[in-house]
C-alpha atoms as a PDB file:
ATOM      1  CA  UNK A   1     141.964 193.765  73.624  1.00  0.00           C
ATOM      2  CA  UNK A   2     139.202 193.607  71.513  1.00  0.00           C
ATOM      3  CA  UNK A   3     135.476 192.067  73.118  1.00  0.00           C
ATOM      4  CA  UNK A   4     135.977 189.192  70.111  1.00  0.00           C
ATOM      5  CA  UNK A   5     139.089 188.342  71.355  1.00  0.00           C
ATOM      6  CA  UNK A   6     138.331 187.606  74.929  1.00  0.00           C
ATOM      7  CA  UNK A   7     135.789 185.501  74.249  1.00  0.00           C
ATOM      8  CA  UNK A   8     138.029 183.679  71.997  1.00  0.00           C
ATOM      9  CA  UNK A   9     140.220 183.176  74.723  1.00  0.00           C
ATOM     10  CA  UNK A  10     137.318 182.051  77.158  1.00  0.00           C
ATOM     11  CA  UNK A  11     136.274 179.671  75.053  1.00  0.00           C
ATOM     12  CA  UNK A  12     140.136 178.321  74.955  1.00  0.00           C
ATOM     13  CA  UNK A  13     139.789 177.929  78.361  1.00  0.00           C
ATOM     14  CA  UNK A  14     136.734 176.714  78.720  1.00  0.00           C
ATOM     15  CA  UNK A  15     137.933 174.033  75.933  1.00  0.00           C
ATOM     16  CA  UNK A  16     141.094 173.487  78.028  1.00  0.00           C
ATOM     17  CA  UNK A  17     139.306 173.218  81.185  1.00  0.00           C
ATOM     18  CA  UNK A  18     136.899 170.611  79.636  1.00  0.00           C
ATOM     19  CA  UNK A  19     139.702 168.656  78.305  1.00  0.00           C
ATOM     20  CA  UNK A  20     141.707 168.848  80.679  1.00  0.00           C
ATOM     21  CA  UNK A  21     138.804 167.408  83.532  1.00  0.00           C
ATOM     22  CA  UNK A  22     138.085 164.628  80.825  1.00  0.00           C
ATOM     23  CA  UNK A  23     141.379 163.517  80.692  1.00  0.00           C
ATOM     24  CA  UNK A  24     141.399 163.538  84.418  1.00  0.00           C
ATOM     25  CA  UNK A  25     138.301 161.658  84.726  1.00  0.00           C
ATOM     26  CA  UNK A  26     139.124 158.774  82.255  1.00  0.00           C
ATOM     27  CA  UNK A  27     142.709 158.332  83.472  1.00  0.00           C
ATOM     28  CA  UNK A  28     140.975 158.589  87.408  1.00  0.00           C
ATOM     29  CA  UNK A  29     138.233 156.230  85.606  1.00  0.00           C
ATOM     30  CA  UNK A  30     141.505 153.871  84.089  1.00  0.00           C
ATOM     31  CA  UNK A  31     143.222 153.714  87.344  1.00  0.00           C
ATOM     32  CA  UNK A  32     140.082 152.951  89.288  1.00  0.00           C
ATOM     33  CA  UNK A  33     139.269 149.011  89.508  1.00  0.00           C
ATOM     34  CA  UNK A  34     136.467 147.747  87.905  1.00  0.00           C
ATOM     35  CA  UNK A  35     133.728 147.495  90.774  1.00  0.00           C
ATOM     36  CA  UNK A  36     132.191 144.332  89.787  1.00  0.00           C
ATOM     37  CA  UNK A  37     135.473 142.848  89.842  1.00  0.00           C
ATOM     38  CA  UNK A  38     136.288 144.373  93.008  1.00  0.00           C
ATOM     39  CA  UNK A  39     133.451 142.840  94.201  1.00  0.00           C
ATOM     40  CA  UNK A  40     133.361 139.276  93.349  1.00  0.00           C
ATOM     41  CA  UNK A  41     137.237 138.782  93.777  1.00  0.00           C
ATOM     42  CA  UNK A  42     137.336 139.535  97.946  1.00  0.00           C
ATOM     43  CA  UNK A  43     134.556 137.432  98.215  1.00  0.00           C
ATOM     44  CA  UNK A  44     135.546 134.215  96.151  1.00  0.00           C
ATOM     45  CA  UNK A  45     139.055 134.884  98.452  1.00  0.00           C
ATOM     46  CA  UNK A  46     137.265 135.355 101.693  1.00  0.00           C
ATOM     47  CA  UNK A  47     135.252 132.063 100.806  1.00  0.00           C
ATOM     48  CA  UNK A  48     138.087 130.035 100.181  1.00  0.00           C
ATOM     49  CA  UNK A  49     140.020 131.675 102.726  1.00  0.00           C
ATOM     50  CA  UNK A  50     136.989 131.096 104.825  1.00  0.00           C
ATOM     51  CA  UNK A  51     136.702 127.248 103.678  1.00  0.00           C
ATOM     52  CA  UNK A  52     140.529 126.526 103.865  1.00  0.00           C
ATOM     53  CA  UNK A  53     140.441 127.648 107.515  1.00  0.00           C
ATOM     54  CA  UNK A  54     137.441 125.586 108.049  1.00  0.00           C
ATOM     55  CA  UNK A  55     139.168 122.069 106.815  1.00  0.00           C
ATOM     56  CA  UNK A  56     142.541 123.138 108.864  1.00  0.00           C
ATOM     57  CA  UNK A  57     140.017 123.794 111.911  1.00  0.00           C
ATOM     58  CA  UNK A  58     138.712 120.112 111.234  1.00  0.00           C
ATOM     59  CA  UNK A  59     142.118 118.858 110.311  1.00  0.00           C
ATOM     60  CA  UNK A  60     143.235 120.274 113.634  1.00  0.00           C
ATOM     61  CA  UNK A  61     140.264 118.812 115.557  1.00  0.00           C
ATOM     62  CA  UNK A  62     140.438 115.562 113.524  1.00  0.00           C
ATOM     63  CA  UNK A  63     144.099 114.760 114.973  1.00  0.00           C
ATOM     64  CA  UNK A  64     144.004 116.166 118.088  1.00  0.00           C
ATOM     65  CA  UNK A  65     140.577 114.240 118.447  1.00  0.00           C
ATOM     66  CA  UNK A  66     142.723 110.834 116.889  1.00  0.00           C
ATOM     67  CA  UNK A  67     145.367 111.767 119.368  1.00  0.00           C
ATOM     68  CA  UNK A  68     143.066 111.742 122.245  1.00  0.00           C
ATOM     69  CA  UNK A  69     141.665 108.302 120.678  1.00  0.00           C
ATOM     70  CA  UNK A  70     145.457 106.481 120.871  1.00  0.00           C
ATOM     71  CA  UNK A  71     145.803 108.790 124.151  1.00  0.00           C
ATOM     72  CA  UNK A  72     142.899 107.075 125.683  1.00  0.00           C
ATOM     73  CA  UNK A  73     143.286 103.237 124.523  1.00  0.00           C
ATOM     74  CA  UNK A  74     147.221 103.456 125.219  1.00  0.00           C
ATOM     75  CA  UNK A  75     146.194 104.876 128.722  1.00  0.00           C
ATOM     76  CA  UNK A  76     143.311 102.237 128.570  1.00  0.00           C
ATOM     77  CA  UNK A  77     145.940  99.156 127.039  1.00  0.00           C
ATOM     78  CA  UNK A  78     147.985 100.498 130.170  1.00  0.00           C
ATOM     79  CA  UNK A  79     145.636 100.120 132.591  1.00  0.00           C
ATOM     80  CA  UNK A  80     144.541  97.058 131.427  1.00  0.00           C
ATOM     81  CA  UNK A  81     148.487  95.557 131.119  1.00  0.00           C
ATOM     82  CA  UNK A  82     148.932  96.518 134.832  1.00  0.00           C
ATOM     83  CA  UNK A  83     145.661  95.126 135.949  1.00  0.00           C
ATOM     84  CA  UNK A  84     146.177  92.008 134.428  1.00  0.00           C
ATOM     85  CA  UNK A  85     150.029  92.320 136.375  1.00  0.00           C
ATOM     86  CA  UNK A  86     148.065  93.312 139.348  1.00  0.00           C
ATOM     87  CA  UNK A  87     146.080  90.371 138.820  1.00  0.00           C
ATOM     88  CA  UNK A  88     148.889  88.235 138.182  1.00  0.00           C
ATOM     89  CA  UNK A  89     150.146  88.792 141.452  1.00  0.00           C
ATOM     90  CA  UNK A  90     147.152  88.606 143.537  1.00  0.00           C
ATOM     91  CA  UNK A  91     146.260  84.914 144.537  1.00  0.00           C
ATOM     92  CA  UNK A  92     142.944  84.008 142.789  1.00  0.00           C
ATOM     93  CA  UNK A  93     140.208  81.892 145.176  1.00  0.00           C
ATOM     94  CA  UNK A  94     140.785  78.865 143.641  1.00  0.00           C
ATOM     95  CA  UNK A  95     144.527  79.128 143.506  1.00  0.00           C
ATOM     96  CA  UNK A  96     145.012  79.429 147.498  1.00  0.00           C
ATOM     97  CA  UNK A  97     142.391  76.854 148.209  1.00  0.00           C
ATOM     98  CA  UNK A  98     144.478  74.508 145.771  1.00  0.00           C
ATOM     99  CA  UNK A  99     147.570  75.509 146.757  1.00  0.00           C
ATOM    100  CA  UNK A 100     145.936  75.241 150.726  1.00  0.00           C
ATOM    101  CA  UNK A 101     145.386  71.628 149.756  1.00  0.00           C
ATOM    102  CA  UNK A 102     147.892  70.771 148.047  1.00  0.00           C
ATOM    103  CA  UNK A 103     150.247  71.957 151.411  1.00  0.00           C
ATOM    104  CA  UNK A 104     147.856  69.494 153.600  1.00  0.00           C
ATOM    105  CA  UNK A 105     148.171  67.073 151.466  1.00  0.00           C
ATOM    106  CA  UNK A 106     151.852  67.200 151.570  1.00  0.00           C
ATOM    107  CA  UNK A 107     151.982  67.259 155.290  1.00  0.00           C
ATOM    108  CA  UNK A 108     149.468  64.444 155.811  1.00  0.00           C
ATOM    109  CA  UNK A 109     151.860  62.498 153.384  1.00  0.00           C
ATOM    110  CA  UNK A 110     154.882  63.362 155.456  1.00  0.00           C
ATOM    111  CA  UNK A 111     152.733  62.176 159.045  1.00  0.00           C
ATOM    112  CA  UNK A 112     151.572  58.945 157.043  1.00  0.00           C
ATOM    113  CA  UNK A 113     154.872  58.561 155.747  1.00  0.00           C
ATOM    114  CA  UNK A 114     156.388  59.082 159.337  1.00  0.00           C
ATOM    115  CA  UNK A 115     153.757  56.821 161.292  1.00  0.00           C
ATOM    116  CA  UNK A 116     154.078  54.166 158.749  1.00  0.00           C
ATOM    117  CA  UNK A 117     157.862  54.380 159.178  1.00  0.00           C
ATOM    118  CA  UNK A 118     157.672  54.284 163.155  1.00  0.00           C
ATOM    119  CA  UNK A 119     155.240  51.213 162.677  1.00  0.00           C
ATOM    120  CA  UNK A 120     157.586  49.173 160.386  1.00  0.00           C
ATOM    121  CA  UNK A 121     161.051  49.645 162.219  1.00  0.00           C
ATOM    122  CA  UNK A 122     158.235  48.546 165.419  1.00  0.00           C
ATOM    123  CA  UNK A 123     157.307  45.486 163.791  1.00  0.00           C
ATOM    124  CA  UNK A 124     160.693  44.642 162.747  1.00  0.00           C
ATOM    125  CA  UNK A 125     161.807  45.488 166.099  1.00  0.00           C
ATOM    126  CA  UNK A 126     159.457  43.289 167.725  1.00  0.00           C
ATOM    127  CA  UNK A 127     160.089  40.300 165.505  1.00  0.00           C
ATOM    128  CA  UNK A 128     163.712  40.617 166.223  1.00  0.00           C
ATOM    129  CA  UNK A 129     163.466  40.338 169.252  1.00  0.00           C
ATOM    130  CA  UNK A 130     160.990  37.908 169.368  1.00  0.00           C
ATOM    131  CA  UNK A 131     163.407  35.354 167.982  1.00  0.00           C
ATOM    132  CA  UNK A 132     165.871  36.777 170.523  1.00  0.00           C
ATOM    133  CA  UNK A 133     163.839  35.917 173.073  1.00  0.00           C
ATOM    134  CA  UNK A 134     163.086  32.528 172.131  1.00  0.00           C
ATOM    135  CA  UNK A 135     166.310  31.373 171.354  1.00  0.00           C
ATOM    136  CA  UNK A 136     166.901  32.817 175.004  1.00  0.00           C
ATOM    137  CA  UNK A 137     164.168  31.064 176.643  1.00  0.00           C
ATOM    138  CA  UNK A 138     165.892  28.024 174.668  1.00  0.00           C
ATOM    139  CA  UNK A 139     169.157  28.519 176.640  1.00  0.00           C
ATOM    140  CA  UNK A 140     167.430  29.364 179.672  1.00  0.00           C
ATOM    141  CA  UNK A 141     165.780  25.877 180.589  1.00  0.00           C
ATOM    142  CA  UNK A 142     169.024  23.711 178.710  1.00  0.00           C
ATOM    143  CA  UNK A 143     171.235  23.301 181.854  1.00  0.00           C
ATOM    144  CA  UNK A 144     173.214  19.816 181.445  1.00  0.00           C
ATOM    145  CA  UNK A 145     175.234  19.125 184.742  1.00  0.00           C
ATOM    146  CA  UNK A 146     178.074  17.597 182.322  1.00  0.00           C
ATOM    147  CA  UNK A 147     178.967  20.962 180.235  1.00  0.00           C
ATOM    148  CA  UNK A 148     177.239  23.228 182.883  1.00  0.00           C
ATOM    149  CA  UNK A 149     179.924  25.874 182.621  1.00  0.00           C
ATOM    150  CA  UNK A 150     179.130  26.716 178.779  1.00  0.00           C
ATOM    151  CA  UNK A 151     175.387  26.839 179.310  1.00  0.00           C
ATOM    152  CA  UNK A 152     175.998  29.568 182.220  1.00  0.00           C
ATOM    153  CA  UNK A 153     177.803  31.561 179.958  1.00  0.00           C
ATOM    154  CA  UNK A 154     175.573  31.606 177.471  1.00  0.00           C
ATOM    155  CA  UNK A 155     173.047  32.343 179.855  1.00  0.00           C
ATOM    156  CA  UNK A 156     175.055  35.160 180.910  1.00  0.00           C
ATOM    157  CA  UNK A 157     176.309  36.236 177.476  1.00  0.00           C
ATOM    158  CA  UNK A 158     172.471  36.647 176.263  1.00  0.00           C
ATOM    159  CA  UNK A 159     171.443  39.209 179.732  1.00  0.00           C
ATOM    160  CA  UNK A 160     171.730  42.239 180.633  1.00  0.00           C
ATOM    161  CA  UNK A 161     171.523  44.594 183.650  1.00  0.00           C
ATOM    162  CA  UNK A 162     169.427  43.816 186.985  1.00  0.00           C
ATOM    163  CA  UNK A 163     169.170  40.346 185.480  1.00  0.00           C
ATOM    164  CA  UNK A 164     172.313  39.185 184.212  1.00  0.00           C
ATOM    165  CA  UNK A 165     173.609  40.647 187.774  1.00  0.00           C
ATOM    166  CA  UNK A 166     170.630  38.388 189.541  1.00  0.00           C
ATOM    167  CA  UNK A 167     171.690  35.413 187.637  1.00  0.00           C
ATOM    168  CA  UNK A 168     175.167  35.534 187.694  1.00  0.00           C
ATOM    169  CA  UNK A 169     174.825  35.211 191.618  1.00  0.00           C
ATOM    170  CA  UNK A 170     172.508  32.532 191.347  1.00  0.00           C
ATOM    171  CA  UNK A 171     174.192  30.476 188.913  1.00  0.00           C
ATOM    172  CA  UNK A 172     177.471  30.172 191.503  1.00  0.00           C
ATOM    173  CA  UNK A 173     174.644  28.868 194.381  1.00  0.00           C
ATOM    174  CA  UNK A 174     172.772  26.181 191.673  1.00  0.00           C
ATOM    175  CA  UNK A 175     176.068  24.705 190.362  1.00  0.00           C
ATOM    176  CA  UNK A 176     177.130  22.615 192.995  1.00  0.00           C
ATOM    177  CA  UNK A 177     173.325  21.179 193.574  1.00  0.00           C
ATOM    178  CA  UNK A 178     173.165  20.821 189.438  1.00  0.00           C
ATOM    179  CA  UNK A 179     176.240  18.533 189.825  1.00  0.00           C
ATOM    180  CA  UNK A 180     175.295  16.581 192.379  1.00  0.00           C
ATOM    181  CA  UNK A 181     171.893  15.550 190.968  1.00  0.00           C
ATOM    182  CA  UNK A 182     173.383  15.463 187.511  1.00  0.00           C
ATOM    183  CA  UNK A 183     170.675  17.371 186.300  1.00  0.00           C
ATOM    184  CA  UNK A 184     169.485  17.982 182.902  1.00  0.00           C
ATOM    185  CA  UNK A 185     167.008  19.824 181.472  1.00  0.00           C
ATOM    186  CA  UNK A 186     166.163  20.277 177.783  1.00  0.00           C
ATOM    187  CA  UNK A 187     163.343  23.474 177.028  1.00  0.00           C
ATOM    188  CA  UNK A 188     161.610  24.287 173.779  1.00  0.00           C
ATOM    189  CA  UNK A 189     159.002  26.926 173.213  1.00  0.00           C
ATOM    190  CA  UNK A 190     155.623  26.369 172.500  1.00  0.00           C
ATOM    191  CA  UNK A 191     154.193  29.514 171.797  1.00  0.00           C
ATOM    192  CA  UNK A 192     155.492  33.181 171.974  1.00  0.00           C
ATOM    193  CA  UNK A 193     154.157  36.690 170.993  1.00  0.00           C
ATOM    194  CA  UNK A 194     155.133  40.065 170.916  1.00  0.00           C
ATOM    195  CA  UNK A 195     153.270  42.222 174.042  1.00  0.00           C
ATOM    196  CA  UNK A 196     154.600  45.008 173.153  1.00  0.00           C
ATOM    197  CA  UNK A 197     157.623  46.388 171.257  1.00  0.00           C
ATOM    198  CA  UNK A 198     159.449  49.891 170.153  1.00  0.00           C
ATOM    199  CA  UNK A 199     162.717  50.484 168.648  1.00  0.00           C
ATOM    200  CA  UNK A 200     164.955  49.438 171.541  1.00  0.00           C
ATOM    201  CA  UNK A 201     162.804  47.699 174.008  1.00  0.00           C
ATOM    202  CA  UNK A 202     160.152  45.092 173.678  1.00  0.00           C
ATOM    203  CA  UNK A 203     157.973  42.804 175.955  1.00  0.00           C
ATOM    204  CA  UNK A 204     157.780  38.943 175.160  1.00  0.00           C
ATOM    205  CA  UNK A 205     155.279  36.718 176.527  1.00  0.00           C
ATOM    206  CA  UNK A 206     156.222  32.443 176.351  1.00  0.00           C
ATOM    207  CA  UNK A 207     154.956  29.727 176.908  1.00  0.00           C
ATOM    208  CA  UNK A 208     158.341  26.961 177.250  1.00  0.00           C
ATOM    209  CA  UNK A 209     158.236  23.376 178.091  1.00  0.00           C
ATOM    210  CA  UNK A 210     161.085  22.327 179.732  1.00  0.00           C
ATOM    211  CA  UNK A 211     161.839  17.957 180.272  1.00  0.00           C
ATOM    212  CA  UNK A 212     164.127  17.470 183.583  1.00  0.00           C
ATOM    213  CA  UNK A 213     165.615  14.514 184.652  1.00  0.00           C
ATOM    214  CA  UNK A 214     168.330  13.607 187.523  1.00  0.00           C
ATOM    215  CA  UNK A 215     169.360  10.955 189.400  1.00  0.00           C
ATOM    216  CA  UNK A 216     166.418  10.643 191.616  1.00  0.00           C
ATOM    217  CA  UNK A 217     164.054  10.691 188.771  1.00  0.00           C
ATOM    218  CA  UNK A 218     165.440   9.627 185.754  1.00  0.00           C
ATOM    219  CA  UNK A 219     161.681   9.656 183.871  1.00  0.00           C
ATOM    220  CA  UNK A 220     161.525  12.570 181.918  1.00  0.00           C
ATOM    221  CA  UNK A 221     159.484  15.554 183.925  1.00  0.00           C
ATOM    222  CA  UNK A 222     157.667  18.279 181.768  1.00  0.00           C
ATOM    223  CA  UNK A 223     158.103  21.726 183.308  1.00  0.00           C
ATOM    224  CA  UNK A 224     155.110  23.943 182.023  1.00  0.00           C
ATOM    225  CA  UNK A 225     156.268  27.671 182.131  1.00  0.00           C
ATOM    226  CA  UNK A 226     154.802  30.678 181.252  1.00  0.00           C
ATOM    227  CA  UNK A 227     157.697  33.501 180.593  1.00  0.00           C
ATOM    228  CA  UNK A 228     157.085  37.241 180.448  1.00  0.00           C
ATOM    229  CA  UNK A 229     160.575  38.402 179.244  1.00  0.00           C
ATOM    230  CA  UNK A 230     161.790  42.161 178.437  1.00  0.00           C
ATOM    231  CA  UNK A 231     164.385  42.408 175.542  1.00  0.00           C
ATOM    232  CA  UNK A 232     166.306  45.203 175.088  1.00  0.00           C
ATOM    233  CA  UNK A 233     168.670  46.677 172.285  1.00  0.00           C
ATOM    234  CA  UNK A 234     172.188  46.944 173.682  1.00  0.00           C
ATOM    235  CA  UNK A 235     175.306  47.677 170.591  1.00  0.00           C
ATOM    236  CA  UNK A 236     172.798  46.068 168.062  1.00  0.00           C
ATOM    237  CA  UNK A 237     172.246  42.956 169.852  1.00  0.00           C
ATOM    238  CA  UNK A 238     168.695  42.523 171.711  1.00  0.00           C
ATOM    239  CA  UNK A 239     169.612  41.661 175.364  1.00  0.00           C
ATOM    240  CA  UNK A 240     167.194  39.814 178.144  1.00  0.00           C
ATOM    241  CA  UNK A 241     167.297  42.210 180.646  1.00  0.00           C
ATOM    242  CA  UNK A 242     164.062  41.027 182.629  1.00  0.00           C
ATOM    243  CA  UNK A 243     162.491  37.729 183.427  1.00  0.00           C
ATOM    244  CA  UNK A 244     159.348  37.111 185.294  1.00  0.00           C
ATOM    245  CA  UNK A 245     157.295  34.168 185.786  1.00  0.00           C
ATOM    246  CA  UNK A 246     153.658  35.027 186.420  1.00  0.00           C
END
């Protein structure tokens, strides 16, 4: 081979070799990104990535921060229902004192209510037999020697006990001296008051006239007597069961 024909051939080869690095350097320079682009594009994403993570971050805070907001007024609505409940049940000051008073009220009612009872069956007690004992003393100094037998037994039939024993006795020694004098004697009550009375027993004090006449004195006599008599309640019926003369 001829010198002009190897430098042909060199400069094929240099030609080739020039081509052939262009062509690799524009298609390395086609596939290659542009730089600015390259750039600008990861950090527009890495901003936005950047911001979208901040709002979920204050999303996120936000609610749980909302949650622990309803967390601590249902807690505090909670606390509040069941101290109110609490409260509820515990007696306030004022409520015991009232309810204090209104419990001593009640019982002083029931005690006034009781005593004011015991003092009106008393008083009726001791008006009944009040009129039982006058009506008593009444048949007590009325003896008339000519029905003598009826006035003992209602003598008897208005005692009771030691004296209704005592006067039964007595009555069998005075009837033959009544009947001889042909007494009579006619008593009426001038004045009478209860001493002292309870449901079933009562003290009588009486003052009783009585006018006597027989056959030796046939002018009227006025007996002056002052009675002390205990009645008592026997079936209902108020009794004479003592009589003094003091």
């Amino acid at each position: 081979m001829n010198k002009s024909s190897v430098m042909a051939l060199d400069k094929v080869d240099d030609s080739v070799s020039s081509d052939g690095a262009s062509a690799v350097s524009d298609q390395v320079s086609a596939t290659k990104p542009d730089e600015s682009h390259d750039d600008s594009a990861p950090s527009t994403v890495g901003a936005e990535a950047s911001d979208a993570g901040a709002d979920a971050t204050e999303n996120a805070d936000a609610v749980a921060a909302e949650d622990g907001v309803v967390a601590v007024a249902d807690a505090a609505e909670g606390t509040g229902k069941s101290g109110r409940s609490w409260r509820r049940l515990q007696p306030r000051p004022l409520t015991g004192i009232l309810m204090l008073l209104v419990v001593v009220s009640v019982i002083l009612a029931a005690v006034f209510g009781w005593k004011l009872e015991t003092r009106n069956d008393r008083q009726a007690a001791g008006t009944a037999a009040l009129a039982a004992a006058q009506d008593y003393a009444v048949a007590l100094t009325s003896i008339d020697s000519s029905h003598i037998d009826s006035d003992f037994a209602t003598v008897l039939n208005g005692a009771t006990g030691e004296f209704k024993s005592m006067y039964s006795k007595s009555a069998d020694q005075l009837k033959p001296m009544l009947l001889q004098a042909k007494s009579v004697s006619k008593g009426h009550v001038v004045a009478a008051s209860v001493q002292s009375a309870a449901e079933d027993h009562a003290v009588i004090m009486l003052f009783v006239d009585a006018e006597i006449t027989n056959m030796t004195n046939p002018t009227p006599r006025i007996d002056r007597n002052r009675i002390l008599m205990t009645m008592d309640r026997v079936d209902g019926r108020w009794l004479t069961s003592k009589v003094e003369l003091p």
